[in-house]
PDB file of N, CA and C in Angstrom:
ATOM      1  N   UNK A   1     113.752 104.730  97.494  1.00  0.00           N
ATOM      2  CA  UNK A   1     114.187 103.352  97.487  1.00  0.00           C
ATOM      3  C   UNK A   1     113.936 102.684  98.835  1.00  0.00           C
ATOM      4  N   UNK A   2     113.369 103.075  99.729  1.00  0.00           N
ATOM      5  CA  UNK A   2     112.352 102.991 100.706  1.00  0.00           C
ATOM      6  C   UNK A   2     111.315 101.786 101.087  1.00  0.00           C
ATOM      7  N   UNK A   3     110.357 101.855  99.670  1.00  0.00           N
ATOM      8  CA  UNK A   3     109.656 101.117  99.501  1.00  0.00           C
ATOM      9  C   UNK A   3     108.330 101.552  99.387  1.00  0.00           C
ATOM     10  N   UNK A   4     106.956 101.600  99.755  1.00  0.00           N
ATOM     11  CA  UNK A   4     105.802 102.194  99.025  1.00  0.00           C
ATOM     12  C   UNK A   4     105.532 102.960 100.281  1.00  0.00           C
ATOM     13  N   UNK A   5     105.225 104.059 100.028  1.00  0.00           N
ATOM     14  CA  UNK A   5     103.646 105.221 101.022  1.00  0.00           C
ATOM     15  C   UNK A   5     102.968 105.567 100.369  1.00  0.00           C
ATOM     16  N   UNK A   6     101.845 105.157 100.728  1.00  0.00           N
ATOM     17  CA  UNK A   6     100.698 105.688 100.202  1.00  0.00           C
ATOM     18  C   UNK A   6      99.895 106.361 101.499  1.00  0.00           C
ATOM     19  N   UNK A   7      99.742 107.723 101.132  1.00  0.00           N
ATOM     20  CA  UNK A   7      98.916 108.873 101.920  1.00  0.00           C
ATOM     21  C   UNK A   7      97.669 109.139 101.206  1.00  0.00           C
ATOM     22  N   UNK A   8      96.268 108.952 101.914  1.00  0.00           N
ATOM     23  CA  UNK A   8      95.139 109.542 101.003  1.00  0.00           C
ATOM     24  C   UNK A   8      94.168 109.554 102.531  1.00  0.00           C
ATOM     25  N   UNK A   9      93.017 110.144 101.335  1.00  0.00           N
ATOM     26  CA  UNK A   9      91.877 110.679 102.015  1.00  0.00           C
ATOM     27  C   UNK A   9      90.765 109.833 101.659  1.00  0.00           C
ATOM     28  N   UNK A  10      90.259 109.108 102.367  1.00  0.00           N
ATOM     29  CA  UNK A  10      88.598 108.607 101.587  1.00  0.00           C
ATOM     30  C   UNK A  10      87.627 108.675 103.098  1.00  0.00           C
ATOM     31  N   UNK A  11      86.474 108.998 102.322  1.00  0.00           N
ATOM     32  CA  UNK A  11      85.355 109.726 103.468  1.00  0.00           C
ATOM     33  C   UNK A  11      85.376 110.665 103.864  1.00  0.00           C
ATOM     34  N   UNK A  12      86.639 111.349 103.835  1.00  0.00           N
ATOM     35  CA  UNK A  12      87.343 112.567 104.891  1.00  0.00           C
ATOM     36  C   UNK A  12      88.225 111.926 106.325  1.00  0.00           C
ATOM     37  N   UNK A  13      88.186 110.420 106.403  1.00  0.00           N
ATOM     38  CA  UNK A  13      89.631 109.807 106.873  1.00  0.00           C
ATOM     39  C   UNK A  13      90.796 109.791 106.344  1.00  0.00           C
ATOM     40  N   UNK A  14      91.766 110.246 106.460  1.00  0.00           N
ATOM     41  CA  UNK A  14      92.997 110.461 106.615  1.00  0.00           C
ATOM     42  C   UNK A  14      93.567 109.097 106.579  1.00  0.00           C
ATOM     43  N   UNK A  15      94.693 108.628 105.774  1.00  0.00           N
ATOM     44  CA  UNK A  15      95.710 107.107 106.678  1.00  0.00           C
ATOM     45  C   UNK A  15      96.808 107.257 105.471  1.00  0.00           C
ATOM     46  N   UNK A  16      97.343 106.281 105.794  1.00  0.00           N
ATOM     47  CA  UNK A  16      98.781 106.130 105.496  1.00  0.00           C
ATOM     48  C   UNK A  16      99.106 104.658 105.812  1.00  0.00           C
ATOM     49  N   UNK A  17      99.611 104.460 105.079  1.00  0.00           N
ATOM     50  CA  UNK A  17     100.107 103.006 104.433  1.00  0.00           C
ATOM     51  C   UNK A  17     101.559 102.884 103.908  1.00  0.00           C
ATOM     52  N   UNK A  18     101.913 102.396 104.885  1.00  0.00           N
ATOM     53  CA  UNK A  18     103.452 102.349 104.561  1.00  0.00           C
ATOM     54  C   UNK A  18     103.991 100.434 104.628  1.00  0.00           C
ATOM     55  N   UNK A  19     104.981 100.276 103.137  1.00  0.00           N
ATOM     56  CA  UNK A  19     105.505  98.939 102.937  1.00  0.00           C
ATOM     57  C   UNK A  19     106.599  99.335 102.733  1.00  0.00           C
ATOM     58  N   UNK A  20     107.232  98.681 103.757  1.00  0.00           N
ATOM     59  CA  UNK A  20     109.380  98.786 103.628  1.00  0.00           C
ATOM     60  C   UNK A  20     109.443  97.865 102.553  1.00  0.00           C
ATOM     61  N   UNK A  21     110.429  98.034 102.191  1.00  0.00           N
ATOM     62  CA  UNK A  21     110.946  97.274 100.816  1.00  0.00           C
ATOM     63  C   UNK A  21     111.144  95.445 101.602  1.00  0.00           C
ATOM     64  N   UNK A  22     112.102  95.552 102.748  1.00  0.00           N
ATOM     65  CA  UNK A  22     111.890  94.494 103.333  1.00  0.00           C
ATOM     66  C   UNK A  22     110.275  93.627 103.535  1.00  0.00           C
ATOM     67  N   UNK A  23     109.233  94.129 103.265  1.00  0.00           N
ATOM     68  CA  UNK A  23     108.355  93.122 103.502  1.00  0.00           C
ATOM     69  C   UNK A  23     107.577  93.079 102.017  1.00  0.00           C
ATOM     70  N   UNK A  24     108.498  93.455 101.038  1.00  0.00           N
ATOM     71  CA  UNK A  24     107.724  93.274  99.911  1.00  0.00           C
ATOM     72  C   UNK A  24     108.337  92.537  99.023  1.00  0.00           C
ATOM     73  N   UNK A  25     108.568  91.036  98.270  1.00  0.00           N
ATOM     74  CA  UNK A  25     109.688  90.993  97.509  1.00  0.00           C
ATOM     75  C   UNK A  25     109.029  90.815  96.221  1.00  0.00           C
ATOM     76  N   UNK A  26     107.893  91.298  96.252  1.00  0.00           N
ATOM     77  CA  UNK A  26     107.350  91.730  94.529  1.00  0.00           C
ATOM     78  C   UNK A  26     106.227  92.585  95.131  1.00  0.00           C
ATOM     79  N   UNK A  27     105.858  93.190  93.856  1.00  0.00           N
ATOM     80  CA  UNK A  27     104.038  93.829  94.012  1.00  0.00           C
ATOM     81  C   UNK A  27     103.762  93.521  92.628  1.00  0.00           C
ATOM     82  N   UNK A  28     102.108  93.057  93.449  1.00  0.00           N
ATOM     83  CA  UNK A  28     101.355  93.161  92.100  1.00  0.00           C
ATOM     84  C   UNK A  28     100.773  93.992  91.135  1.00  0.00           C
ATOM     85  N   UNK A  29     100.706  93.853  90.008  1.00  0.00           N
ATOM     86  CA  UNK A  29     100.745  94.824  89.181  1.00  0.00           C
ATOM     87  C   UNK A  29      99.226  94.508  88.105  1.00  0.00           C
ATOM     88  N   UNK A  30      98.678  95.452  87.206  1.00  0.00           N
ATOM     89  CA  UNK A  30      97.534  95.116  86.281  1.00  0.00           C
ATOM     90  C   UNK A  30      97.961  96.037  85.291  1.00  0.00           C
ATOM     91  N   UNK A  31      97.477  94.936  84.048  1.00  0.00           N
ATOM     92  CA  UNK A  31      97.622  96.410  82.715  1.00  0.00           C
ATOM     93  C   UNK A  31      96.186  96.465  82.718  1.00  0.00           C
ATOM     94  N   UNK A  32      95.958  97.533  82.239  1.00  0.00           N
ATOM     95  CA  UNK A  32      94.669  98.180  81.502  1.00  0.00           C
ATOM     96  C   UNK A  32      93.064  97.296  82.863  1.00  0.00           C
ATOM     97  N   UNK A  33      93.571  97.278  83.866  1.00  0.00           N
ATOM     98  CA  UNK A  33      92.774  97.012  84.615  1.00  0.00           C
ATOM     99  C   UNK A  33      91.873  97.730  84.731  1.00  0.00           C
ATOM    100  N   UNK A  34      90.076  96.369  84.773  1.00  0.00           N
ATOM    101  CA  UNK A  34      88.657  96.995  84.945  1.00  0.00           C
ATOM    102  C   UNK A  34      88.927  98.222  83.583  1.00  0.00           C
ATOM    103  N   UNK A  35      89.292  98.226  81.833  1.00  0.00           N
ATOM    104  CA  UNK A  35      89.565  99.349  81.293  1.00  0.00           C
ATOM    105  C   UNK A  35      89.704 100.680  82.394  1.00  0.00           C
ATOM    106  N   UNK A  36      90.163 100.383  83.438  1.00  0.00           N
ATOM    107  CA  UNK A  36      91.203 102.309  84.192  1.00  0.00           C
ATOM    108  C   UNK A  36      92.542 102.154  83.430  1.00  0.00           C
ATOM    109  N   UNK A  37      92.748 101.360  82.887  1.00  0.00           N
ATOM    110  CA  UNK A  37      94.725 101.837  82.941  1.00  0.00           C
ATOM    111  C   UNK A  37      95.510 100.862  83.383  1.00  0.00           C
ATOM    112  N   UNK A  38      96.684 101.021  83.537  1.00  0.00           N
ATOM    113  CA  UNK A  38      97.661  99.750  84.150  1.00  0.00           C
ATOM    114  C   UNK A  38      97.665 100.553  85.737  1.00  0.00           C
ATOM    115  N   UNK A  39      97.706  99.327  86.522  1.00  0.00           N
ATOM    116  CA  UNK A  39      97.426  99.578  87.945  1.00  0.00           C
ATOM    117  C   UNK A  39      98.292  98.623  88.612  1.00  0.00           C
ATOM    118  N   UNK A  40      99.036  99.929  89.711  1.00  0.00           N
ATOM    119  CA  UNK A  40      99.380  98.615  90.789  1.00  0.00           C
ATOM    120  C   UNK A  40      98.993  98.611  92.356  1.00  0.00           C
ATOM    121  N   UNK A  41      98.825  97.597  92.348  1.00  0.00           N
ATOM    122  CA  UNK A  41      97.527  97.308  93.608  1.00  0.00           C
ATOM    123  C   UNK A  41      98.631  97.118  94.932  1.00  0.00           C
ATOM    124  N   UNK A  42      98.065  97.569  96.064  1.00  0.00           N
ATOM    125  CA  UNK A  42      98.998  97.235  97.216  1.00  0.00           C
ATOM    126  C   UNK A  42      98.188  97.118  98.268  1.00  0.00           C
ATOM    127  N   UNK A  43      98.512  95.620  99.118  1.00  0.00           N
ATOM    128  CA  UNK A  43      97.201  95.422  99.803  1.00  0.00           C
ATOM    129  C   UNK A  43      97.563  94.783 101.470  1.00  0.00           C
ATOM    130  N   UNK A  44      96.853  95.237 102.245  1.00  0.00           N
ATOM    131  CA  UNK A  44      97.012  94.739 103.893  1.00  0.00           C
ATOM    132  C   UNK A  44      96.189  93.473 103.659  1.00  0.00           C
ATOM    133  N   UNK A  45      96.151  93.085 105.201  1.00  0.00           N
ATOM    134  CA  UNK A  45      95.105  91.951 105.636  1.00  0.00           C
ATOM    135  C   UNK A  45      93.684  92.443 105.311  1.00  0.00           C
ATOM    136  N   UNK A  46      93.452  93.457 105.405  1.00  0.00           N
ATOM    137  CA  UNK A  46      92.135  93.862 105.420  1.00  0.00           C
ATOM    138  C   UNK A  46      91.460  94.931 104.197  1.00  0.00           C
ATOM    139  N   UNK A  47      92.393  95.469 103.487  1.00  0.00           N
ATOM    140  CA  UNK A  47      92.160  95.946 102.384  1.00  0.00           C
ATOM    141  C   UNK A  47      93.029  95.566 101.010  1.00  0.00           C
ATOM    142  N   UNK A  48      92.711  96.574  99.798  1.00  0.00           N
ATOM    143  CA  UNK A  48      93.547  96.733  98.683  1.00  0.00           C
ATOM    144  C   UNK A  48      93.300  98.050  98.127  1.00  0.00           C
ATOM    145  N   UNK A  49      94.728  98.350  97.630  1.00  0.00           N
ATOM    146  CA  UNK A  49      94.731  99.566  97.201  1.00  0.00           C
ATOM    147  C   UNK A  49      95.411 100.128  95.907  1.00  0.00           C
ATOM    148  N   UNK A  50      93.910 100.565  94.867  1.00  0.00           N
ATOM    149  CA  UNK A  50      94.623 100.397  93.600  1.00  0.00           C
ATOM    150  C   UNK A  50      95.132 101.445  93.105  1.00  0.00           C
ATOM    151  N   UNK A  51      96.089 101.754  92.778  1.00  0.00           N
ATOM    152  CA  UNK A  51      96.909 103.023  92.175  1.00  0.00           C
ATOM    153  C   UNK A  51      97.042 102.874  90.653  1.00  0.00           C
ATOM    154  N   UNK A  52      96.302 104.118  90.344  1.00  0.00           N
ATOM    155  CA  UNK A  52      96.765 104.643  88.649  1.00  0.00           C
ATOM    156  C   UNK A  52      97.617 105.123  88.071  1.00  0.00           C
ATOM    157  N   UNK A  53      98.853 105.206  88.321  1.00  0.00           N
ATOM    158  CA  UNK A  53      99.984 106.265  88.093  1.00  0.00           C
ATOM    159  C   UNK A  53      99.446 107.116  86.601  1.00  0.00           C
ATOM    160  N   UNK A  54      99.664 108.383  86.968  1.00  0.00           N
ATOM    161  CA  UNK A  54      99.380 109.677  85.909  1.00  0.00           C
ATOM    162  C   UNK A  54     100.750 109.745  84.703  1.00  0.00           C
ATOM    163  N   UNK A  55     100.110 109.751  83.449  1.00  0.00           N
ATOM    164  CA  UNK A  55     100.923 109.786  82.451  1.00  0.00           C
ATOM    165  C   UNK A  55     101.589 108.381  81.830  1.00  0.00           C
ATOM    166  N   UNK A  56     101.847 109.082  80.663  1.00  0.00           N
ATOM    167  CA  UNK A  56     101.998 107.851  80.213  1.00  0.00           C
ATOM    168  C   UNK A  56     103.603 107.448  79.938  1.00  0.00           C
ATOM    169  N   UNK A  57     104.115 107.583  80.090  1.00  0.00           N
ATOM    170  CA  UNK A  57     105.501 107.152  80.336  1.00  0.00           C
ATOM    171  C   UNK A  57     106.014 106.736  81.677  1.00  0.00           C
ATOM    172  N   UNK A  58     104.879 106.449  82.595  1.00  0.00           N
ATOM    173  CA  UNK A  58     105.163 105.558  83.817  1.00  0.00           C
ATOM    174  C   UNK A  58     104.860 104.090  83.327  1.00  0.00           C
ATOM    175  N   UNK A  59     105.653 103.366  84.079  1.00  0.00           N
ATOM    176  CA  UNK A  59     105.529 101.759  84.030  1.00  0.00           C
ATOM    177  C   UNK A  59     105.281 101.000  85.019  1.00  0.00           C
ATOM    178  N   UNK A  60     104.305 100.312  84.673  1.00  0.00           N
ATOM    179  CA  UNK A  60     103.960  99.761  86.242  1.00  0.00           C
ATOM    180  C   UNK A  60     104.598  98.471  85.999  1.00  0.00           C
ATOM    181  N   UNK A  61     105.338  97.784  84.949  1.00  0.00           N
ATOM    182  CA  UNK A  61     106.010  96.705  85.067  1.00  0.00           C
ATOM    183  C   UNK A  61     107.499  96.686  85.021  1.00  0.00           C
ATOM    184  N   UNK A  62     107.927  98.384  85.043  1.00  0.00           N
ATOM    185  CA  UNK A  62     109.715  98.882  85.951  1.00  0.00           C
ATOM    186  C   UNK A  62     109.049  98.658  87.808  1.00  0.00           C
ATOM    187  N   UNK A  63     108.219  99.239  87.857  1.00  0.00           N
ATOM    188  CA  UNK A  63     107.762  99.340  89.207  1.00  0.00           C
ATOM    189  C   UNK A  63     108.032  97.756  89.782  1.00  0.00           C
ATOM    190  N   UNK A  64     107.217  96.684  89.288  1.00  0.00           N
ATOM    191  CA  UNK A  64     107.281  95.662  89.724  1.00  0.00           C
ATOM    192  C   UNK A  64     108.548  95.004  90.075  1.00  0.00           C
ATOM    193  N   UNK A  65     109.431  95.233  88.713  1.00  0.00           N
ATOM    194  CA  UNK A  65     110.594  94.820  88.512  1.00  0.00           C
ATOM    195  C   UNK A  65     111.491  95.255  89.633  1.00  0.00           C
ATOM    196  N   UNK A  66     111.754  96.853  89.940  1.00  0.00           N
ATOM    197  CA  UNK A  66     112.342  97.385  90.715  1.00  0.00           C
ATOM    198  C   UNK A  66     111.988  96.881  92.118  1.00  0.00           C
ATOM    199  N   UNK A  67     110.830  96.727  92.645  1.00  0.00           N
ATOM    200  CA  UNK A  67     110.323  96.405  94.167  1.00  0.00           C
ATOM    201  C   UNK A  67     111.506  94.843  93.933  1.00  0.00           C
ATOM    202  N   UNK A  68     111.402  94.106  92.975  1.00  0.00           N
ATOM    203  CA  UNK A  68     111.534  92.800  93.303  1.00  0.00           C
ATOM    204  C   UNK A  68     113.263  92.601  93.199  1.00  0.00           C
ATOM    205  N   UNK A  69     113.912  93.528  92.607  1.00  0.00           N
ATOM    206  CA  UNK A  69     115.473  93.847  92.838  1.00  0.00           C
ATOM    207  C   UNK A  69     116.091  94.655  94.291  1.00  0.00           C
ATOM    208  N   UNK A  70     114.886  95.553  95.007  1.00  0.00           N
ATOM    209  CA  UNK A  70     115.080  95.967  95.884  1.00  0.00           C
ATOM    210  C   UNK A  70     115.203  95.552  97.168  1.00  0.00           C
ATOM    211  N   UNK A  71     114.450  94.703  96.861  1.00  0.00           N
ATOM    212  CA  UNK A  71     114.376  93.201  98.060  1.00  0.00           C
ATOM    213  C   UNK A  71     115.703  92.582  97.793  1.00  0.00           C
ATOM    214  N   UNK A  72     115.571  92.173  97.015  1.00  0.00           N
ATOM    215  CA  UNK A  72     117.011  90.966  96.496  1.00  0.00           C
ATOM    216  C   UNK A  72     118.309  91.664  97.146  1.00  0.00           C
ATOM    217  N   UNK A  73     118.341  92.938  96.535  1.00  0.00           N
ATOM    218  CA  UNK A  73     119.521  93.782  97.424  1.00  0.00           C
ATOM    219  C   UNK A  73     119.282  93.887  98.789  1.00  0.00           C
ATOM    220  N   UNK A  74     118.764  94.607  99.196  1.00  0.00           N
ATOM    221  CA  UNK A  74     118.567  94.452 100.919  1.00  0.00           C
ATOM    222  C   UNK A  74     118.805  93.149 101.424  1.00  0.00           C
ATOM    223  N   UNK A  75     118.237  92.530 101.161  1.00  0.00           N
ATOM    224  CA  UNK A  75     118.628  90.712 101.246  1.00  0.00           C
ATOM    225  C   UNK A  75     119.965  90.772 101.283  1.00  0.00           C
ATOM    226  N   UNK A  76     120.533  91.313 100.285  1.00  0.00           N
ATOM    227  CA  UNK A  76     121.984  90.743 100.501  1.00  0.00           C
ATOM    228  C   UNK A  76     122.655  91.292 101.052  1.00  0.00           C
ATOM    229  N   UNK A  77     122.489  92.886 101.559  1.00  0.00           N
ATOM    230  CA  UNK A  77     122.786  93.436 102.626  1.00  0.00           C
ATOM    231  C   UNK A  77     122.728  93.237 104.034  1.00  0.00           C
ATOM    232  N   UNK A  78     121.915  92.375 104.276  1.00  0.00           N
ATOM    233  CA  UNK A  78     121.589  92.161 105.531  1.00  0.00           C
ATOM    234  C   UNK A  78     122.268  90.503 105.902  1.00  0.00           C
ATOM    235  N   UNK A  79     123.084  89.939 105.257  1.00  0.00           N
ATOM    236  CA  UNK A  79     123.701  88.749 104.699  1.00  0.00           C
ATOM    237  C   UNK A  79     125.096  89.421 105.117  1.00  0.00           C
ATOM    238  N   UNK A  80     125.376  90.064 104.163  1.00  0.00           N
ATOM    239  CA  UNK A  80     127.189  90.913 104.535  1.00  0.00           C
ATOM    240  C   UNK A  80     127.051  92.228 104.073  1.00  0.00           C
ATOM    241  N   UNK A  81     126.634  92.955 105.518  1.00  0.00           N
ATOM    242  CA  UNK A  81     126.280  94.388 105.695  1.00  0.00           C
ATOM    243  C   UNK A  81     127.749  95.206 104.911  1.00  0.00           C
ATOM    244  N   UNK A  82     128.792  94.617 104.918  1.00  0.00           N
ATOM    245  CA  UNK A  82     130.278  95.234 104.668  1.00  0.00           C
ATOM    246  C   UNK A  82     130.357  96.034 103.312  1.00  0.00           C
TER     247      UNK A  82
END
């Protein structure tokens, strides 16, 4: 409840991509994107990065939903931490 990491390899570079929940208050999401699947994309200034989640009883539109409640809460935590 964090918010997104993404760790991978392309070329044989190494990186890591990390979004706190604080700087995200939705992500975008694709069904059946380019026919791969439902995808959700997560993207810097300078790239994008599309994720397939494996299996089929993942949802990439709980995913969306959840990022965009996770914000809302933190938000209001940071309003009256108490």
């Amino acid at each position: 409840m964090e918010g997104f990491t993404l760790e991978a390899t392309f070329d044989g570079n190494s990186f890591l991509l990390v979004k706190p929940v604080s700087s995200m208050y939705s992500c975008h999401i694709e069904w059946e994107y380019k026919k791969k699947g439902d995808c959700i994309d997560l993207s810097t200034l300078d790239d994008t990065y599309y994720i397939y989640p494996k299996g089929k009883k993942f949802s990439v539109t709980k995913i969306a939903l959840a990022t965009e409640e996770l914000f809302q809460y933190q938000a209001r935590l940071a309003l009256d931490p108490s």
